[in-house]
N, C-alpha and C. Protein backbone atom coordinates (compact mmCIF):
# COMPACT_ATOMS: atom_id res chain seq x y z
N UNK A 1 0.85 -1.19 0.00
CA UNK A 1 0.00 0.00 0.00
C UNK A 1 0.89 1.25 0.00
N UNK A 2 0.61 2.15 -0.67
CA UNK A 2 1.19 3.22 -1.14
C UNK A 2 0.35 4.65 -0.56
N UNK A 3 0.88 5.85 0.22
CA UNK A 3 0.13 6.83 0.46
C UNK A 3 1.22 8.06 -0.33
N UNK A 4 0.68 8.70 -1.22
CA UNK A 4 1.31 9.92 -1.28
C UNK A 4 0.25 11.53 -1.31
N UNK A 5 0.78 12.48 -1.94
CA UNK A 5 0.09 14.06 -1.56
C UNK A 5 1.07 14.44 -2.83
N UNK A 6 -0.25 15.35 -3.44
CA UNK A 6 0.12 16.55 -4.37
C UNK A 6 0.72 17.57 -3.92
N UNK A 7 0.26 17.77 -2.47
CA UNK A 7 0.43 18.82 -1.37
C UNK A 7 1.86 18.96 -1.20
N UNK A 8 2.89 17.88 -0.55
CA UNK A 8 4.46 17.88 -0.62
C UNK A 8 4.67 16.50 -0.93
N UNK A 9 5.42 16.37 -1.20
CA UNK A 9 6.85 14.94 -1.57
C UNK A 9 6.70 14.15 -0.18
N UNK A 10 7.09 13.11 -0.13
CA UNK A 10 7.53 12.45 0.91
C UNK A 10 9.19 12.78 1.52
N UNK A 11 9.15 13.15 2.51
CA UNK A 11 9.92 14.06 3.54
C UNK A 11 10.38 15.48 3.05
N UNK A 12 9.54 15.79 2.50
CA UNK A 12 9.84 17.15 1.73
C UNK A 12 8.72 18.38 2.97
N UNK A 13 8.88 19.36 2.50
CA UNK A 13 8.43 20.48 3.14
C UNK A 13 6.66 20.77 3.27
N UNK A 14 5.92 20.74 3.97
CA UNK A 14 4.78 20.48 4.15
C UNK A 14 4.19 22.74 4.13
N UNK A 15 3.92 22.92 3.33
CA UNK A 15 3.33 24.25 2.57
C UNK A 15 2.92 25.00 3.89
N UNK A 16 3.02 26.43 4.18
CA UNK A 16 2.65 27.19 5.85
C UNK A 16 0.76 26.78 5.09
N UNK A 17 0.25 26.85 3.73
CA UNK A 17 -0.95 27.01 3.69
C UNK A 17 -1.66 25.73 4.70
N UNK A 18 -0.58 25.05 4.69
CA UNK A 18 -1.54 23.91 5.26
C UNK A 18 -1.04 23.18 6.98
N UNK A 19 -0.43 24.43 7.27
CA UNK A 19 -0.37 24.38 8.48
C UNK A 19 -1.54 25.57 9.63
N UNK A 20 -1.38 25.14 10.79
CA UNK A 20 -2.05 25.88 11.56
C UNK A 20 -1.51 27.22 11.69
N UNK A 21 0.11 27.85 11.84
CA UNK A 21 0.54 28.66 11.58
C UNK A 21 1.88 28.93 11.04
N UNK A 22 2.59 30.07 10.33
CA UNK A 22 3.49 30.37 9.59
C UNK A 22 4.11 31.76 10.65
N UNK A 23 5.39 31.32 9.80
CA UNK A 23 6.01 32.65 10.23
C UNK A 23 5.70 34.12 9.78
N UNK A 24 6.19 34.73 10.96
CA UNK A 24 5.94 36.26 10.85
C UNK A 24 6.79 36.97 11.75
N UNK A 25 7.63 37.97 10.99
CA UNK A 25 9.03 38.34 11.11
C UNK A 25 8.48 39.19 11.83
N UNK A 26 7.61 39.95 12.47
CA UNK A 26 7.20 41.20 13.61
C UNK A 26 7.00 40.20 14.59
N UNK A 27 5.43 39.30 14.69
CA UNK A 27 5.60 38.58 15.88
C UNK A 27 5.88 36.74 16.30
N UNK A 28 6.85 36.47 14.94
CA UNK A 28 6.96 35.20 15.15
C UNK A 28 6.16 34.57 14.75
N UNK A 29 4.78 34.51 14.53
CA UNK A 29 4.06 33.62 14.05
C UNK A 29 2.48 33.91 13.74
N UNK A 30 2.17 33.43 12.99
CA UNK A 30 0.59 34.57 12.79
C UNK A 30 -0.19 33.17 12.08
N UNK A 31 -1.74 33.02 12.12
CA UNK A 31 -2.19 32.08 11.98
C UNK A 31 -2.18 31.94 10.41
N UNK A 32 -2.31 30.90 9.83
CA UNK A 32 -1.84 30.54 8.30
C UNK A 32 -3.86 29.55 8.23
N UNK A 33 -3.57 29.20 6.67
CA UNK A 33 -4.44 28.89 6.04
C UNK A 33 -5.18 27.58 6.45
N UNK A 34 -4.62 26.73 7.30
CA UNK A 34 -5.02 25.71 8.46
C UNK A 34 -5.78 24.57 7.24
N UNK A 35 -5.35 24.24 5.87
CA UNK A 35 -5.54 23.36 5.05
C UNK A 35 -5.29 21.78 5.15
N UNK A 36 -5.75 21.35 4.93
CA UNK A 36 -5.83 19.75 4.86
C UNK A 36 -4.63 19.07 3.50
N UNK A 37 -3.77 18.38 3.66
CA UNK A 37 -3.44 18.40 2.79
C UNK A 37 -4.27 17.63 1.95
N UNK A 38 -3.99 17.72 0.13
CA UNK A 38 -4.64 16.28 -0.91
C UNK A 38 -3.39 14.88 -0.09
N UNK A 39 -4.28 13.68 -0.59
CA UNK A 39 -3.85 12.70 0.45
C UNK A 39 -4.80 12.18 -0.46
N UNK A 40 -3.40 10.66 -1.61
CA UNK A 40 -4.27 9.60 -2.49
C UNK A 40 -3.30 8.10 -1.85
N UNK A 41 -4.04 7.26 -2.43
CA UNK A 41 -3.65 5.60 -1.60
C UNK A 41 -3.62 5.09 -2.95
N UNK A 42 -3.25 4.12 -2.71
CA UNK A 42 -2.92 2.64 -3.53
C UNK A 42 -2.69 1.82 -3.33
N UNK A 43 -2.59 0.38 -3.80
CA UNK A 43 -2.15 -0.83 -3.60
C UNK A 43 -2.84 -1.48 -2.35
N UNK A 44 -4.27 -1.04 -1.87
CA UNK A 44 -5.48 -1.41 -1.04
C UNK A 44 -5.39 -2.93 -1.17
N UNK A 45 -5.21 -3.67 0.02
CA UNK A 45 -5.33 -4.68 0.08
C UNK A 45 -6.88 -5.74 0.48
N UNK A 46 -6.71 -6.88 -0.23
CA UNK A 46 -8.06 -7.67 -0.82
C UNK A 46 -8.91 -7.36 1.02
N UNK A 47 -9.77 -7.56 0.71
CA UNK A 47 -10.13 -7.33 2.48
C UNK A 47 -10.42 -6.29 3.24
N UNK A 48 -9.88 -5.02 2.68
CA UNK A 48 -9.73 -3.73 3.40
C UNK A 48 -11.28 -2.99 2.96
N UNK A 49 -12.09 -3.09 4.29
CA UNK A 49 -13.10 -2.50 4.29
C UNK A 49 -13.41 -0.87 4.60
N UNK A 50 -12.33 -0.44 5.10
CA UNK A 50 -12.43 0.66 5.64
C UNK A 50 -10.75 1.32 5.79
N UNK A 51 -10.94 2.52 6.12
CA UNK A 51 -9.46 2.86 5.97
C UNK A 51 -9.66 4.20 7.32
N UNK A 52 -8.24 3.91 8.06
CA UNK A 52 -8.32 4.81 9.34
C UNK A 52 -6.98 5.75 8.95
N UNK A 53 -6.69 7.40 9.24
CA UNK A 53 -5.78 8.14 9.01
C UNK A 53 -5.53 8.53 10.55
N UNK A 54 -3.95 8.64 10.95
CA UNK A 54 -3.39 9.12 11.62
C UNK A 54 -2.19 10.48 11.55
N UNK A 55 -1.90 11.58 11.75
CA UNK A 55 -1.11 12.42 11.76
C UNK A 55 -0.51 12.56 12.83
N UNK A 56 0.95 12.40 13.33
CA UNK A 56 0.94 12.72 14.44
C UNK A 56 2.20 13.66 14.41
N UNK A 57 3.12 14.62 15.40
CA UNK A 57 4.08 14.74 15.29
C UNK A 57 4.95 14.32 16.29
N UNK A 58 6.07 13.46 16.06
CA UNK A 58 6.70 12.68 17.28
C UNK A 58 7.54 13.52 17.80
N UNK A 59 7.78 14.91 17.62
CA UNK A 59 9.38 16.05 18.02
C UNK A 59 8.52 16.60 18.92
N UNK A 60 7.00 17.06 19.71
CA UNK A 60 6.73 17.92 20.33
C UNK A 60 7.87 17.94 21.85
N UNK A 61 7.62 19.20 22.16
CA UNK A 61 8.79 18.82 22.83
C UNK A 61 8.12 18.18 25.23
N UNK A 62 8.50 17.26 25.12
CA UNK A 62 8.04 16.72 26.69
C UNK A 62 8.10 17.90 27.55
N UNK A 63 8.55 18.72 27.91
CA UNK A 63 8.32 19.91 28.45
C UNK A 63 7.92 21.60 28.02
N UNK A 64 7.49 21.71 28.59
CA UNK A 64 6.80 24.00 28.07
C UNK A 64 7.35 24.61 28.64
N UNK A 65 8.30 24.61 29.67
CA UNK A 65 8.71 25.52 30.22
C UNK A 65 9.75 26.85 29.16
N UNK A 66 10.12 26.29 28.10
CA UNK A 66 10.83 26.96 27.11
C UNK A 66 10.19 27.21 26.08
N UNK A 67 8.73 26.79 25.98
CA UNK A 67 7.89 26.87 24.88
C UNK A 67 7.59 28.18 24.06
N UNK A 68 8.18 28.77 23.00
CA UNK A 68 7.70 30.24 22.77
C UNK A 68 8.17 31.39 24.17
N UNK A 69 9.03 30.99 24.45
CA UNK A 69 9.56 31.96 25.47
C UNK A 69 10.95 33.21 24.89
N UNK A 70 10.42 34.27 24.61
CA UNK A 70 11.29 35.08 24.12
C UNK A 70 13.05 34.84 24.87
N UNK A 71 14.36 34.89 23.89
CA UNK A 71 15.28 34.43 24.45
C UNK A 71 16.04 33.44 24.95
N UNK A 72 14.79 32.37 24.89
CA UNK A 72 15.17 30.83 25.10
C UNK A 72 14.92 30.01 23.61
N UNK A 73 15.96 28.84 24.06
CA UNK A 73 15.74 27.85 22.79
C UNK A 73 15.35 26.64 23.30
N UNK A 74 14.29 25.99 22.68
CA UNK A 74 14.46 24.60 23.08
C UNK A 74 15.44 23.74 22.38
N UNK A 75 16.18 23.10 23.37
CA UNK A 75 17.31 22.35 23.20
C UNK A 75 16.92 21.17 22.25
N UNK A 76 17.84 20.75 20.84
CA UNK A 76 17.50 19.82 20.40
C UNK A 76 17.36 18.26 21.09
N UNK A 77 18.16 18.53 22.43
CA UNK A 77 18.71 17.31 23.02
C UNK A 77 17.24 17.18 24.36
N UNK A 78 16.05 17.88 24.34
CA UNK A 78 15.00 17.67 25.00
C UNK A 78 14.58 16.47 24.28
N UNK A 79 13.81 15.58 25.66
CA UNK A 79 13.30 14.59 25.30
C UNK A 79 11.87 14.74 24.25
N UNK A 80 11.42 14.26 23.14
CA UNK A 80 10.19 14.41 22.27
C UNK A 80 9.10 13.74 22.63
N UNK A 81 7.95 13.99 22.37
CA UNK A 81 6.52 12.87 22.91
C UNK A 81 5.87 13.38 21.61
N UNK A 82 4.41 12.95 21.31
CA UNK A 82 3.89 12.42 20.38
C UNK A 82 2.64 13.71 20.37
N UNK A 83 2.12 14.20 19.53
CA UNK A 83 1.54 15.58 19.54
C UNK A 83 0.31 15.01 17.99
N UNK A 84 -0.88 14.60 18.00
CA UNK A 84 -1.74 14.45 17.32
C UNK A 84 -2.84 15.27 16.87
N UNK A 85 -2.56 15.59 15.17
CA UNK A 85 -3.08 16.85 14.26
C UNK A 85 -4.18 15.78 13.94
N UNK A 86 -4.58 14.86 13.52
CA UNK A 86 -5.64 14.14 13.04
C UNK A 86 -5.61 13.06 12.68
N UNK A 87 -7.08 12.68 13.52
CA UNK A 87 -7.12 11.23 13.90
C UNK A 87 -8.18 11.29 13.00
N UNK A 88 -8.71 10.43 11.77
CA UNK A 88 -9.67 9.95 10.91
C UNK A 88 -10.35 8.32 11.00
N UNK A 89 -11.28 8.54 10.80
CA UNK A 89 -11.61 6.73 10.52
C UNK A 89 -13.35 6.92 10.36
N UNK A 90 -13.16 5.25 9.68
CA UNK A 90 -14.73 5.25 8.41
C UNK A 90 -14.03 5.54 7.36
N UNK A 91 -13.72 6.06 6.76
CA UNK A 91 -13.33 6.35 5.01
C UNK A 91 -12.93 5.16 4.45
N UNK A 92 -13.62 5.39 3.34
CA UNK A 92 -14.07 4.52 1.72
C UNK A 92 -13.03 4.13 1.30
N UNK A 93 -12.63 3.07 1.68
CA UNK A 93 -10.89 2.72 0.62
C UNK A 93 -11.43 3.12 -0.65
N UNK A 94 -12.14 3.22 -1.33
CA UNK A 94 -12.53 3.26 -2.77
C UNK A 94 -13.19 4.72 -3.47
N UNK A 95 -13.39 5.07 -2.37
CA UNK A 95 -13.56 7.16 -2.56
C UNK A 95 -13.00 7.59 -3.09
N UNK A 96 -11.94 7.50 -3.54
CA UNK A 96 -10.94 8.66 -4.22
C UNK A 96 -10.10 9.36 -3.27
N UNK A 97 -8.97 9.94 -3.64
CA UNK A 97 -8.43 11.17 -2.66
C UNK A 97 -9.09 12.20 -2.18
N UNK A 98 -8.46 12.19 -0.95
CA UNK A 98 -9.41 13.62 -0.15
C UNK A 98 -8.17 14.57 -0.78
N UNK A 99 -9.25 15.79 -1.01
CA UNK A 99 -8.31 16.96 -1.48
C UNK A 99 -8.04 18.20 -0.26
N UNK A 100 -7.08 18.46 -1.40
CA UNK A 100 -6.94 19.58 -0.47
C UNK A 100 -8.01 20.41 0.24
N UNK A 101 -7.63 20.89 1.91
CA UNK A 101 -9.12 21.62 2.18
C UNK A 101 -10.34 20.93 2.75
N UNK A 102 -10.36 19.88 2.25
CA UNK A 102 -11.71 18.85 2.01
C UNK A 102 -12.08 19.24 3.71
N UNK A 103 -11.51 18.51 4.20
CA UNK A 103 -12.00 18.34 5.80
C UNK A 103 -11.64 19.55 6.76
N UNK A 104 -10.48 20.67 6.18
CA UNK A 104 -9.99 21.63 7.19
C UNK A 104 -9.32 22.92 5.71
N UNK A 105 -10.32 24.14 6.27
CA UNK A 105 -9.49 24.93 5.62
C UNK A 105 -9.54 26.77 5.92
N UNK A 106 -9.08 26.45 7.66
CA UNK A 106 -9.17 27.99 8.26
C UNK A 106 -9.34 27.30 9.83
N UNK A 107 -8.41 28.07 10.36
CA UNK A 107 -8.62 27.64 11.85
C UNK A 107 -9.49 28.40 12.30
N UNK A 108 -9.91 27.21 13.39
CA UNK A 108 -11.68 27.85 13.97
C UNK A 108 -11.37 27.56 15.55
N UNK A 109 -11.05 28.84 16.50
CA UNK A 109 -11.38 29.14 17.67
C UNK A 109 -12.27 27.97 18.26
N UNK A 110 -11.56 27.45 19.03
CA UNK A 110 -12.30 26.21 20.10
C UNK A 110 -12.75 25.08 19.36
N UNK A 111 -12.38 24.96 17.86
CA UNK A 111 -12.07 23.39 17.60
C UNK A 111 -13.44 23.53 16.50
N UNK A 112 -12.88 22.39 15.44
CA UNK A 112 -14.44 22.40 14.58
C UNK A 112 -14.66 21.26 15.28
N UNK A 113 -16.31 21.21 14.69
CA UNK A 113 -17.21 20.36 15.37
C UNK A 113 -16.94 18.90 14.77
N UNK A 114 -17.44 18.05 15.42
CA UNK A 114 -16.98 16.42 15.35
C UNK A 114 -18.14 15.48 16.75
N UNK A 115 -18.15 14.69 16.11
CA UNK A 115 -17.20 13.69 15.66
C UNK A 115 -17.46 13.55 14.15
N UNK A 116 -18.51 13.28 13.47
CA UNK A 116 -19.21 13.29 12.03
C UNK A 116 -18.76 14.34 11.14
N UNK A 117 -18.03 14.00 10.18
CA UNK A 117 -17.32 14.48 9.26
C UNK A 117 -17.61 14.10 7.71
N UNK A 118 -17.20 14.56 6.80
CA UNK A 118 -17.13 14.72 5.68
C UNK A 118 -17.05 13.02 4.95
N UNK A 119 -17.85 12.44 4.15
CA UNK A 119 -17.59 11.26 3.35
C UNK A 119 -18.28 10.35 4.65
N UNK A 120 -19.12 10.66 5.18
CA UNK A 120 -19.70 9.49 6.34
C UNK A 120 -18.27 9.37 7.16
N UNK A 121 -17.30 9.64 7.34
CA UNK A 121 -16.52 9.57 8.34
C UNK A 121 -16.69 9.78 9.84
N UNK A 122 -15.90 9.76 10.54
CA UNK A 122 -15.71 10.44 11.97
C UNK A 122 -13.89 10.71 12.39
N UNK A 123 -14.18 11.71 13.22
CA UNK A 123 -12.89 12.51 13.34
C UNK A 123 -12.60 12.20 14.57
N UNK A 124 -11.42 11.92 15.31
CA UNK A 124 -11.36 12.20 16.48
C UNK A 124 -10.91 13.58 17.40
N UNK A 125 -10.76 13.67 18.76
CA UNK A 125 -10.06 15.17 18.85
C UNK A 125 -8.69 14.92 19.08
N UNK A 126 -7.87 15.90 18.37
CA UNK A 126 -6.62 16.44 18.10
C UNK A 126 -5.95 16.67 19.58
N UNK A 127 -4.84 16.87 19.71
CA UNK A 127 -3.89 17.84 20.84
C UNK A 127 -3.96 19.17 20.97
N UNK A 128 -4.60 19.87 20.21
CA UNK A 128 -4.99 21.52 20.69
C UNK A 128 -5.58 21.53 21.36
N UNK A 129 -6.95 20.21 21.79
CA UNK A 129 -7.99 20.20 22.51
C UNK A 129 -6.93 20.34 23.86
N UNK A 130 -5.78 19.63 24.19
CA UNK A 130 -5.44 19.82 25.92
C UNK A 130 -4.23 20.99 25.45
N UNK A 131 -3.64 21.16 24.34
CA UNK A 131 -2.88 22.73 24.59
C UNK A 131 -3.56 23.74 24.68
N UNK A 132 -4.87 23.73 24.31
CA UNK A 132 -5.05 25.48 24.48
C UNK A 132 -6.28 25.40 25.56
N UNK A 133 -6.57 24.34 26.36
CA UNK A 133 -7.19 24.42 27.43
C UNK A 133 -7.45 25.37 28.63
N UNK A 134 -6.67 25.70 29.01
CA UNK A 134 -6.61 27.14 29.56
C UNK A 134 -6.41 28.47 28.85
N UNK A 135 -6.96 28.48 27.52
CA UNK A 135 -6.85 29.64 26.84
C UNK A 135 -8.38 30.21 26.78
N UNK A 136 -8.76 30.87 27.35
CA UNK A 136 -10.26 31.37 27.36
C UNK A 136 -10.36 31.97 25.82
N UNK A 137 -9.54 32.36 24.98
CA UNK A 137 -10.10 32.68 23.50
C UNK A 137 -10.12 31.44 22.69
N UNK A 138 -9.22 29.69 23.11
CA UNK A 138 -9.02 29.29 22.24
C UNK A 138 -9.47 27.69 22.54
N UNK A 139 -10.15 27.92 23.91
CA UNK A 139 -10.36 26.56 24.60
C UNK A 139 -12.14 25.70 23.54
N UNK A 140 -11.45 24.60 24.06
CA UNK A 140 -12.59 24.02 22.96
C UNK A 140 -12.40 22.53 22.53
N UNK A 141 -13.04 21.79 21.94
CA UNK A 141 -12.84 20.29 21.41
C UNK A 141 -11.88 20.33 19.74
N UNK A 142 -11.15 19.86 19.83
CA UNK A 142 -10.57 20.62 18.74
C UNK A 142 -10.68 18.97 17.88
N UNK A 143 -11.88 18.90 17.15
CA UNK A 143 -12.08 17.59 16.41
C UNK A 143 -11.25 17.78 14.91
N UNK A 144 -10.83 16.45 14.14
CA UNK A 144 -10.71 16.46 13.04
C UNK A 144 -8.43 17.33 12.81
N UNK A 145 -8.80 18.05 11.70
CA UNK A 145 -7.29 18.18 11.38
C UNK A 145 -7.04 19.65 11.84
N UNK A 146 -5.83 19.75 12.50
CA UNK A 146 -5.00 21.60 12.43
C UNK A 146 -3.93 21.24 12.60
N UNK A 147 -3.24 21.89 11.54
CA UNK A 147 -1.67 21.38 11.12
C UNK A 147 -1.07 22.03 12.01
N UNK A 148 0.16 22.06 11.52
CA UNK A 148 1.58 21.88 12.14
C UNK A 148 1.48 23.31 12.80
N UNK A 149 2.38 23.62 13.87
CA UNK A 149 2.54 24.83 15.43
C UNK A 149 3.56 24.67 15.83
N UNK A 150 4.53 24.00 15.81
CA UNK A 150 5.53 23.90 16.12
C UNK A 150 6.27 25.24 16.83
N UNK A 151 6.53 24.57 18.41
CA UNK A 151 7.01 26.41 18.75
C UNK A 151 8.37 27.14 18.04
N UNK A 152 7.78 28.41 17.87
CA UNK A 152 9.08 29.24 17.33
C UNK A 152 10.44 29.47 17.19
N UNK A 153 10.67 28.79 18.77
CA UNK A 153 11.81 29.02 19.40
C UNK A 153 12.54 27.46 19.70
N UNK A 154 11.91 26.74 18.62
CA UNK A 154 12.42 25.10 18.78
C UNK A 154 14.33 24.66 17.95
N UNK A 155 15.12 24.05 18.59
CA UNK A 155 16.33 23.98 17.32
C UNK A 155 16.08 23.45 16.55
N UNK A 156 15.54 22.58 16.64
CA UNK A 156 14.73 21.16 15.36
C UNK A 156 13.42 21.37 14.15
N UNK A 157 13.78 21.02 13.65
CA UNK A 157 12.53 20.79 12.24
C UNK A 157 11.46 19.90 12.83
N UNK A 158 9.98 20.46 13.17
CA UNK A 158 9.49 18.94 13.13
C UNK A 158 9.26 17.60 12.10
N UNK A 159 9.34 17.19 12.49
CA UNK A 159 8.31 16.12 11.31
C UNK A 159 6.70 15.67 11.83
N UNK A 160 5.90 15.07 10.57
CA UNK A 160 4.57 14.91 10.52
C UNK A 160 4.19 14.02 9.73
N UNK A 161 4.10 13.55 10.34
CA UNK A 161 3.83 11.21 10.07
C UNK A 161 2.30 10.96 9.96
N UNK A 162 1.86 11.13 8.39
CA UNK A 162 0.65 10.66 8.08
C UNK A 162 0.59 9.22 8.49
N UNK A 163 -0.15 8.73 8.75
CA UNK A 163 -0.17 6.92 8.61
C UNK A 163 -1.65 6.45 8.15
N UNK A 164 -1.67 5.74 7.19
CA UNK A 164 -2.70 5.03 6.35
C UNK A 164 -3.14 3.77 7.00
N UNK A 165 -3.77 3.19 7.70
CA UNK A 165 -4.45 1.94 7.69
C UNK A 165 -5.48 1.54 7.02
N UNK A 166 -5.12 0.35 6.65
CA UNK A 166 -6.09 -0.42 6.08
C UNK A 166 -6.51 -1.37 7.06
N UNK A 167 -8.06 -1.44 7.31
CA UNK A 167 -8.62 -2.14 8.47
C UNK A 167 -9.81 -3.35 7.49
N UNK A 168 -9.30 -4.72 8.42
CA UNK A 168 -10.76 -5.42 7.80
C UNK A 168 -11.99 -5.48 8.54
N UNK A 169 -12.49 -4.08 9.40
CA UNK A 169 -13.51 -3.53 9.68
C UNK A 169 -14.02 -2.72 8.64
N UNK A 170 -15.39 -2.28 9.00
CA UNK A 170 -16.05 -1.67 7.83
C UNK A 170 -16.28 0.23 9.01
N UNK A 171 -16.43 -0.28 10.59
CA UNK A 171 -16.87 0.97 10.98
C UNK A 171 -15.86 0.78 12.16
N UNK A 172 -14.97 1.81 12.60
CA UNK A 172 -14.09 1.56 13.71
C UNK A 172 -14.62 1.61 15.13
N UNK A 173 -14.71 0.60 16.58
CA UNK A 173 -15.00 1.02 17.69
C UNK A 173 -14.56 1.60 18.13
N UNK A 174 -14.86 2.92 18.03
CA UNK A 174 -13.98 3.97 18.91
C UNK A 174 -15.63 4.53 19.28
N UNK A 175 -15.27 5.64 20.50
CA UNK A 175 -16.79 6.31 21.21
C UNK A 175 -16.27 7.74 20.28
N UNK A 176 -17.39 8.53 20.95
CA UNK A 176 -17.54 9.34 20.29
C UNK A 176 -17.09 10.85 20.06
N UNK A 177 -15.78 10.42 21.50
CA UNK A 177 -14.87 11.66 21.57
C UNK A 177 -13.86 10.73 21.89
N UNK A 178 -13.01 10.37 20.96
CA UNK A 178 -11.61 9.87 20.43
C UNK A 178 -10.66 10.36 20.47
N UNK A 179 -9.44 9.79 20.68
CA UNK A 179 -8.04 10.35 20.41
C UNK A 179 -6.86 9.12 19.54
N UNK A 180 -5.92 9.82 19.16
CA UNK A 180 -4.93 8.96 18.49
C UNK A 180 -4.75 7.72 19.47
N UNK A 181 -4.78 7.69 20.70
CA UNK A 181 -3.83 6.53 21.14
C UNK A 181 -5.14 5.57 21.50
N UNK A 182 -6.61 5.74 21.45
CA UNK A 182 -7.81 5.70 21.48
C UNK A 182 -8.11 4.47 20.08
N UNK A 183 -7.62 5.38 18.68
CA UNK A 183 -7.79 4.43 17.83
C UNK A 183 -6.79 3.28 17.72
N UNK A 184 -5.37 3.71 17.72
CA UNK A 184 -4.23 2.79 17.87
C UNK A 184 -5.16 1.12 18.68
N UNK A 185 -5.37 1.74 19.96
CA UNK A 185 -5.85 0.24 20.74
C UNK A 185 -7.03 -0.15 20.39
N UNK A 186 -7.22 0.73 19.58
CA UNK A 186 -9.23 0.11 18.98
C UNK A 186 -8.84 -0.61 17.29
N UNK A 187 -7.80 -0.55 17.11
CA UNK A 187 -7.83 -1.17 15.61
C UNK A 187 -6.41 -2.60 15.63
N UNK A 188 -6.21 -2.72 17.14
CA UNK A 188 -4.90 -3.45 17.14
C UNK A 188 -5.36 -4.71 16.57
N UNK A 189 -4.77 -5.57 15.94
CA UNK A 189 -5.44 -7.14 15.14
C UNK A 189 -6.22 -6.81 14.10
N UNK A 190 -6.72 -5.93 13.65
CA UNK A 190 -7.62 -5.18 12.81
C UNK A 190 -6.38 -4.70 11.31
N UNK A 191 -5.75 -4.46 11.34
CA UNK A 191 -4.43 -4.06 10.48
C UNK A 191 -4.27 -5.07 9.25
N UNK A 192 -4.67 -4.53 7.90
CA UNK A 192 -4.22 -5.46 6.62
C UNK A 192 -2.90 -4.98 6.56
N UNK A 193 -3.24 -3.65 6.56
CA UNK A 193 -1.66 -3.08 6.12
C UNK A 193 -1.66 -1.17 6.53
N UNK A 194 -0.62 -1.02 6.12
CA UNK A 194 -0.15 0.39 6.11
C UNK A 194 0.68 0.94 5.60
N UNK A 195 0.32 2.82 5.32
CA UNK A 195 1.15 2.98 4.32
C UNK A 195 1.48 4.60 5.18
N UNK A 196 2.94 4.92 4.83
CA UNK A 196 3.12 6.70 5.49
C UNK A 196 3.71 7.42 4.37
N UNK A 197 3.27 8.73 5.28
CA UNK A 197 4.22 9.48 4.20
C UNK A 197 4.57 10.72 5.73
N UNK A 198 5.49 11.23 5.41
CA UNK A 198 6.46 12.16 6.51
C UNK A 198 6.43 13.74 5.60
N UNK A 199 6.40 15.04 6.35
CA UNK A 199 6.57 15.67 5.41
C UNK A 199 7.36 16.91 6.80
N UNK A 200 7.37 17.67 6.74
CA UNK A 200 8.50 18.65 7.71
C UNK A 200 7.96 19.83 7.66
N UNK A 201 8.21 20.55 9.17
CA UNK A 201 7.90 21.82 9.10
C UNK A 201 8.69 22.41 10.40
N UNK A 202 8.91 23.65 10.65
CA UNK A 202 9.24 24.58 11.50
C UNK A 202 8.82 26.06 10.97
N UNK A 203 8.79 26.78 12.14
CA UNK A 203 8.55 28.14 12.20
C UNK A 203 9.73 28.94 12.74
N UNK A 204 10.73 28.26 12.92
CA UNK A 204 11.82 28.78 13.45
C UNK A 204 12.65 28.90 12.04
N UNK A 205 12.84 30.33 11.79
CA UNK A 205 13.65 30.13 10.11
C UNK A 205 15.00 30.26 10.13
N UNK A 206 15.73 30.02 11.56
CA UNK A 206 16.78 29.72 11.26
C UNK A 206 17.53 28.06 11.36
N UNK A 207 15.87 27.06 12.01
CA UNK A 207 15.97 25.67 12.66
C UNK A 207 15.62 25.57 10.77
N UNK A 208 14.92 25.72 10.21
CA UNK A 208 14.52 25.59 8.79
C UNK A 208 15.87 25.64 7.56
N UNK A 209 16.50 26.53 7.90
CA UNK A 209 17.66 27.21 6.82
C UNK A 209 18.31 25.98 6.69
């Protein structure tokens, strides 16, 4: 099984349009076009009733205390944990590519709505839902996709690990407010196959150069 994107190359540079935010040389970072990337499959194996999408980014960094803090860097040598842009499942092995946009295209204050999504799908909620939890402008269920955030002040490039499953379920058991590590244990034995694609981003333009 094969996953690629019109959107970027495989480990190539993932577009600010289709991240949650881009740089901005006054204040570091300003919200960007919050796009979905296009995302097509192949080589679907005999059996595969259904198909589940994962995004995750594995560089977030295990501690905030340096997070976007004017003057500080986060050290490349901080330990990383696992930071999830979108959790998908239900989709049509046989639908066609989702395009660009399709499911996300403008960030929306306190999360778009979910779980029921686009193509009879369901979305799960993302990691903005517990980062911006204490943000009274930004708190909210943050269902479905918002790309890459990566803090400003990081040494490292992130990366962003689509992952394709092919499931020989037709509808995934998951409830009805989900998370990545939620579907992982709800589809374990369930797996025909899988397919990734990696693509990179930072907002730090000198971790980028």
């Amino acid at each position: 099984m094969k996953l690629t994107s019109e959107t970027f190359p495989d480990l190539g540079t993932i577009p600010p349009r289709c991240a949650f935010a881009e740089p901005d040389f006054a204040n570091h970072v300003r919200l960007s076009a919050n796009r979905n990337p296009q995302l097509a499959w192949s080589g679907i194996p005999a059996g595969t009733h259904s198909l589940a999408l994962i995004c995750h980014d594995p560089d977030a960094p295990s501690r905030a205390d340096d997070v976007n803090l004017e003057g500080h860097t986060i050290a490349a040598s901080l330990p990383r944990v696992d930071f999830f842009h979108w959790v998908l499942v239900d989709l049509n092995p046989f639908g066609g590519p989702i395009v660009e946009g399709e499911f996300s295209a403008a960030v929306t204050p306190g999360g778009k709505p979910g779980p029921q999504a686009a193509r009879g799908t369901r979305q799960g909620l993302n990691d903005y839902t517990k980062w911006f939890a204490g943000d009274k402008a930004m708190a909210g269920d943050y269902f479905g996709y918002d790309g890459p955030c990566p803090p400003w002040n990081d040494a490292i490039v992130h990366r962003y690990v689509f992952t394709l499953y092919a499931l020989n379920i037709r509808e995934c058991p998951v409830p009805g407010r989900f998370t990545g590590p939620d579907l992982l244990a709800a589809i374990e034995g369930r797996i025909l196959d899988r397919a990734v694609l990696s693509g990179k981003y930072s907002l730090n333009l000198a971790a980028a150069a």
